[in-house]
C-alpha atoms as a PDB file:
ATOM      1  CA  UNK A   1     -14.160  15.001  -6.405  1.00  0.00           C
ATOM      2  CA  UNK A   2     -11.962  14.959  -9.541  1.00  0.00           C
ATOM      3  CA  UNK A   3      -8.073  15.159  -9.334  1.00  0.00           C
ATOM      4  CA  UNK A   4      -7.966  18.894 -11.270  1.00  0.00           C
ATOM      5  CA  UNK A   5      -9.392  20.931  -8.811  1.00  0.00           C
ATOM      6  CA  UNK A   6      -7.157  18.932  -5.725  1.00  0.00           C
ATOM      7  CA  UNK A   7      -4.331  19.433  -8.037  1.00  0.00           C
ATOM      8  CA  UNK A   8      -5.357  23.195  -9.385  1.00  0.00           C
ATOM      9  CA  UNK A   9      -5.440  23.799  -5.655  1.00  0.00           C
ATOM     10  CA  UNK A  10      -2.491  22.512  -4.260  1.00  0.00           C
ATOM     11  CA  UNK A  11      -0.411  23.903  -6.769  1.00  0.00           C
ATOM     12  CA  UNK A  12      -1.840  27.423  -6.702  1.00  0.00           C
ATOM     13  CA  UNK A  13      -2.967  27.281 -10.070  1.00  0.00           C
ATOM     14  CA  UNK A  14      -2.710  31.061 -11.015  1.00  0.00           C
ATOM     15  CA  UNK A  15      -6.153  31.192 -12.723  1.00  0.00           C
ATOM     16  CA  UNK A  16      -7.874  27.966 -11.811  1.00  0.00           C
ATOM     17  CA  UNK A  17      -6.986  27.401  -7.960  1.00  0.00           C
ATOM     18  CA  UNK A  18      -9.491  30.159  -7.023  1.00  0.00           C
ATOM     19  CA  UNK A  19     -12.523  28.522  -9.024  1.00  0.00           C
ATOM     20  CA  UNK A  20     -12.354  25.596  -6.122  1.00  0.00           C
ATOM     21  CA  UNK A  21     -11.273  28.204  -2.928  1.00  0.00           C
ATOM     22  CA  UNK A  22     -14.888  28.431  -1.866  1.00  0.00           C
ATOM     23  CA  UNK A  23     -15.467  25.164  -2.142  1.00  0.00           C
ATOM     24  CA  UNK A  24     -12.562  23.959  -0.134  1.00  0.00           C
ATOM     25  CA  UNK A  25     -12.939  26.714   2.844  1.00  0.00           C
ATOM     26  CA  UNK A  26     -17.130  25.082   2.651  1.00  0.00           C
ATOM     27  CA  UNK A  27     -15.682  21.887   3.332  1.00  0.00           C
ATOM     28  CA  UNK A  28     -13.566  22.841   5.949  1.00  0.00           C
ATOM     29  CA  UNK A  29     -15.789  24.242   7.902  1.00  0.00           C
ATOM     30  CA  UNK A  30     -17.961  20.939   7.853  1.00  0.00           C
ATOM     31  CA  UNK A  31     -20.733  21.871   5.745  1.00  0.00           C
ATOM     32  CA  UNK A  32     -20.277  19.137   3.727  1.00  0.00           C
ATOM     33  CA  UNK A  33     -17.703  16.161   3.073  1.00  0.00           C
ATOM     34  CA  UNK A  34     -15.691  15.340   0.361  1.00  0.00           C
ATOM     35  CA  UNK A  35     -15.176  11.645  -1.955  1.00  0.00           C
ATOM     36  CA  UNK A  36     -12.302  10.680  -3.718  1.00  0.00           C
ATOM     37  CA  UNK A  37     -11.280   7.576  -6.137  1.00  0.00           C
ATOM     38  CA  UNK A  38      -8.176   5.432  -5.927  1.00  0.00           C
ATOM     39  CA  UNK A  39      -7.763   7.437  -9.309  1.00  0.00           C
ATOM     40  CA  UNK A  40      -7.663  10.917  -7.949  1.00  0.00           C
ATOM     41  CA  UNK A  41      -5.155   9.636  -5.372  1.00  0.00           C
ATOM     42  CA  UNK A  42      -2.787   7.856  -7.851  1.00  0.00           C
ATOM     43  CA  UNK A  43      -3.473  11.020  -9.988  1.00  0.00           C
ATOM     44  CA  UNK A  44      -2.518  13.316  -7.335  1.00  0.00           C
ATOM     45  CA  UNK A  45       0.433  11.827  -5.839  1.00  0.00           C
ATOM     46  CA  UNK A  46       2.155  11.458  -9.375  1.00  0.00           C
ATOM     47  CA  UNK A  47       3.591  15.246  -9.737  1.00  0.00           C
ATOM     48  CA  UNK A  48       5.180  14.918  -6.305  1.00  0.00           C
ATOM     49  CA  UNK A  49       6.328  11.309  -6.712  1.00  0.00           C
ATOM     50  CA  UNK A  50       7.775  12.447  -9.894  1.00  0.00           C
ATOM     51  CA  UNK A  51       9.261  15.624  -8.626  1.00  0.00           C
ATOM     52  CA  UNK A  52      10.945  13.343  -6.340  1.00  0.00           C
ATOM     53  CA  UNK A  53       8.915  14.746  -3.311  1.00  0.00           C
ATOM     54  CA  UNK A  54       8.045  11.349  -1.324  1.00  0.00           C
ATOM     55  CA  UNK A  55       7.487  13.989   2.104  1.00  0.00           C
ATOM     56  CA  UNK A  56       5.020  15.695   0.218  1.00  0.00           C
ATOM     57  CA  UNK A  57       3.152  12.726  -1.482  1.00  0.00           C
ATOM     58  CA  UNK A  58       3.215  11.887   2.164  1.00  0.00           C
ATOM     59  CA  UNK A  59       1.345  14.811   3.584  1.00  0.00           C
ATOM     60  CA  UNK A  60      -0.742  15.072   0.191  1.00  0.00           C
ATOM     61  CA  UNK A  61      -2.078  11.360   0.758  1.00  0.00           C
ATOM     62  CA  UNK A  62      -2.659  11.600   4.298  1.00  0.00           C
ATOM     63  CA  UNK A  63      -5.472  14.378   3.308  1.00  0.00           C
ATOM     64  CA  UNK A  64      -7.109  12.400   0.630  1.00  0.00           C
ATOM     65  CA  UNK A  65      -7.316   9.389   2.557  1.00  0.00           C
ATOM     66  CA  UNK A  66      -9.031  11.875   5.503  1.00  0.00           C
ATOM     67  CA  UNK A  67     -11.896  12.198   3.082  1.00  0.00           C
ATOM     68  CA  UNK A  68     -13.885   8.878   1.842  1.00  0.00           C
ATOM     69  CA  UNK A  69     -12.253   7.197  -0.445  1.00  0.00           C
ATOM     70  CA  UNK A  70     -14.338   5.425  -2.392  1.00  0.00           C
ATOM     71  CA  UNK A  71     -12.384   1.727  -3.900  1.00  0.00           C
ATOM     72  CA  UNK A  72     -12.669   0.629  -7.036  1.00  0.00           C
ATOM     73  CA  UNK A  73     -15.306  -2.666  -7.138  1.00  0.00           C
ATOM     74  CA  UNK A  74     -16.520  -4.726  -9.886  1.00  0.00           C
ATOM     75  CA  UNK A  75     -20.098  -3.138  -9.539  1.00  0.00           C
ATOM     76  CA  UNK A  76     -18.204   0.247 -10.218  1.00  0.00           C
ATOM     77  CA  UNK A  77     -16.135  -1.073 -13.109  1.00  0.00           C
ATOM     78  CA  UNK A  78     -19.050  -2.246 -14.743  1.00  0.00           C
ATOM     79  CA  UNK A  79     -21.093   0.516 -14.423  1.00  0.00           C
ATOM     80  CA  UNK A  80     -17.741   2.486 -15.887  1.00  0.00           C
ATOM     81  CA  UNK A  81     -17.639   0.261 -18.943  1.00  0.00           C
ATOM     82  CA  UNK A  82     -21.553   1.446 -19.485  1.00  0.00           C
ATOM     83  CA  UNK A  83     -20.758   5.023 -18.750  1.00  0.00           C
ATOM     84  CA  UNK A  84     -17.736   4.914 -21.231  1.00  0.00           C
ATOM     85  CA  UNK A  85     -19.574   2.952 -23.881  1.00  0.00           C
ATOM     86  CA  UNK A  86     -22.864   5.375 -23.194  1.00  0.00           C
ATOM     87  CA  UNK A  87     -20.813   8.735 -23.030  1.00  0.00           C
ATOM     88  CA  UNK A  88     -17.369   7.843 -24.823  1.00  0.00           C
ATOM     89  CA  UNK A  89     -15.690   9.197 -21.496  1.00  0.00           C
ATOM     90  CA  UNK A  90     -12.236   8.204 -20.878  1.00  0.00           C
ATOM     91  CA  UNK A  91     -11.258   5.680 -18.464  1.00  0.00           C
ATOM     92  CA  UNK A  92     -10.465   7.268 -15.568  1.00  0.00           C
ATOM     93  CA  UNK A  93     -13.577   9.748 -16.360  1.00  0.00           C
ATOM     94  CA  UNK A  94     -15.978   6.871 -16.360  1.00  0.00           C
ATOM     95  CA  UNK A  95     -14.465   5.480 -13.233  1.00  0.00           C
ATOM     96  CA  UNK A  96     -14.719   9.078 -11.297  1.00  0.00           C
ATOM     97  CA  UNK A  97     -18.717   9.341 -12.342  1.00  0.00           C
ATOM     98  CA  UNK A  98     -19.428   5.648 -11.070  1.00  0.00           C
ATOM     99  CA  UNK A  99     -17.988   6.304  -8.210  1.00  0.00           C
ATOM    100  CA  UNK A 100     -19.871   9.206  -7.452  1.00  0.00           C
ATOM    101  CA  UNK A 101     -23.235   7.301  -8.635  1.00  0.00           C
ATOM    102  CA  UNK A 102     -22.377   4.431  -6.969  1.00  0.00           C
ATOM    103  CA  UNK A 103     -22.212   6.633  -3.390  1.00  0.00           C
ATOM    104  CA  UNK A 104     -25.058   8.863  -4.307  1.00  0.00           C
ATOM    105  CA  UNK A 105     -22.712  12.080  -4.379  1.00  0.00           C
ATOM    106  CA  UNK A 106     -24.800  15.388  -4.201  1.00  0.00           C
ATOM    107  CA  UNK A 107     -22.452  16.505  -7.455  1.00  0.00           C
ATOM    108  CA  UNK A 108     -19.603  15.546  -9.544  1.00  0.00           C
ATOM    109  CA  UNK A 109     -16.507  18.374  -8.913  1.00  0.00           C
ATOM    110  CA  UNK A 110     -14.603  18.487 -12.125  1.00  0.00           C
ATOM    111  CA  UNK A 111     -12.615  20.861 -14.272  1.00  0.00           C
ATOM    112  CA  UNK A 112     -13.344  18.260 -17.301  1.00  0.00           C
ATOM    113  CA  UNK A 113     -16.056  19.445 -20.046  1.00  0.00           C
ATOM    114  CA  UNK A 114     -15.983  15.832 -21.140  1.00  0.00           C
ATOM    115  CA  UNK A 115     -19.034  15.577 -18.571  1.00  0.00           C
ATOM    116  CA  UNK A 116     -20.928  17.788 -20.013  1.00  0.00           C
ATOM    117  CA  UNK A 117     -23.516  15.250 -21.647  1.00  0.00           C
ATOM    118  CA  UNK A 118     -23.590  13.763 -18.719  1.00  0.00           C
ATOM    119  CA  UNK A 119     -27.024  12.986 -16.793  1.00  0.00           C
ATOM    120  CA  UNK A 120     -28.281  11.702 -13.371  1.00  0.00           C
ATOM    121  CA  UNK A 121     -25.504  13.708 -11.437  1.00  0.00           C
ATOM    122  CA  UNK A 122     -24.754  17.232 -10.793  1.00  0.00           C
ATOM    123  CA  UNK A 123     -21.382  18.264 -12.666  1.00  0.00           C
ATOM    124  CA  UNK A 124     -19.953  21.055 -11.185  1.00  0.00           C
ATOM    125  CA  UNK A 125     -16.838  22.877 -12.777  1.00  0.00           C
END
């Protein structure tokens, strides 16, 4: 999973939080678990670090690292470097879809179009 929709929906996002609802309530009720990068954690925990909100960074990391967090390895890296070369993604982009490769995720959750040239991986957004 990308950091947008865990961010959309922790911050009740007025428009976008209710794209991912379905999705979250799915998981919940163990139909299907959920992967996240060292990215989306750092990219999480940044509004409430820099809000100043260390109880809530807290609580907010304590969930993410519930799910499986999937490190960042040299096989990964590489295959980001190919992916960003290949696709012209951005960093962190490149790092989020060889992660999901990498695990054989069922689909890539994102609110980013930049995957939308993307093949070999379900983007859903």
């Amino acid at each position: 999973m990308d950091s947008s929709p865990i961010i959309y929906t922790l911050e009740a996002h007025p428009q976008l939080a209710a794209r991912y609802k379905a999705l979250f309530a799915r998981h919940a009720a163990g139909e299907f678990s959920l992967a996240v990068t060292t990215i989306t954690i750092a990219e999480v925990l940044t509004g409430p670090l820099g809000a100043g909100e260390d109880a809530l960074a807290k609580r907010y990391r304590a969930v993410l690292e519930s799910w499986h967090v999937v490190e960042l390895t040299a096989d990964i890296a590489e295959t980001a470097a190919r992916l960003r070369a290949r696709h012209k993604l951005k960093l962190p982009d490149a790092i989020q879809l060889a992660s999901a490769l990498a695990i054989n995720a069922h689909a890539l959750v994102t609110h980013d179009r930049d995957f939308a040239k993307v093949r070999g991986i379900r983007v859903v957004g």
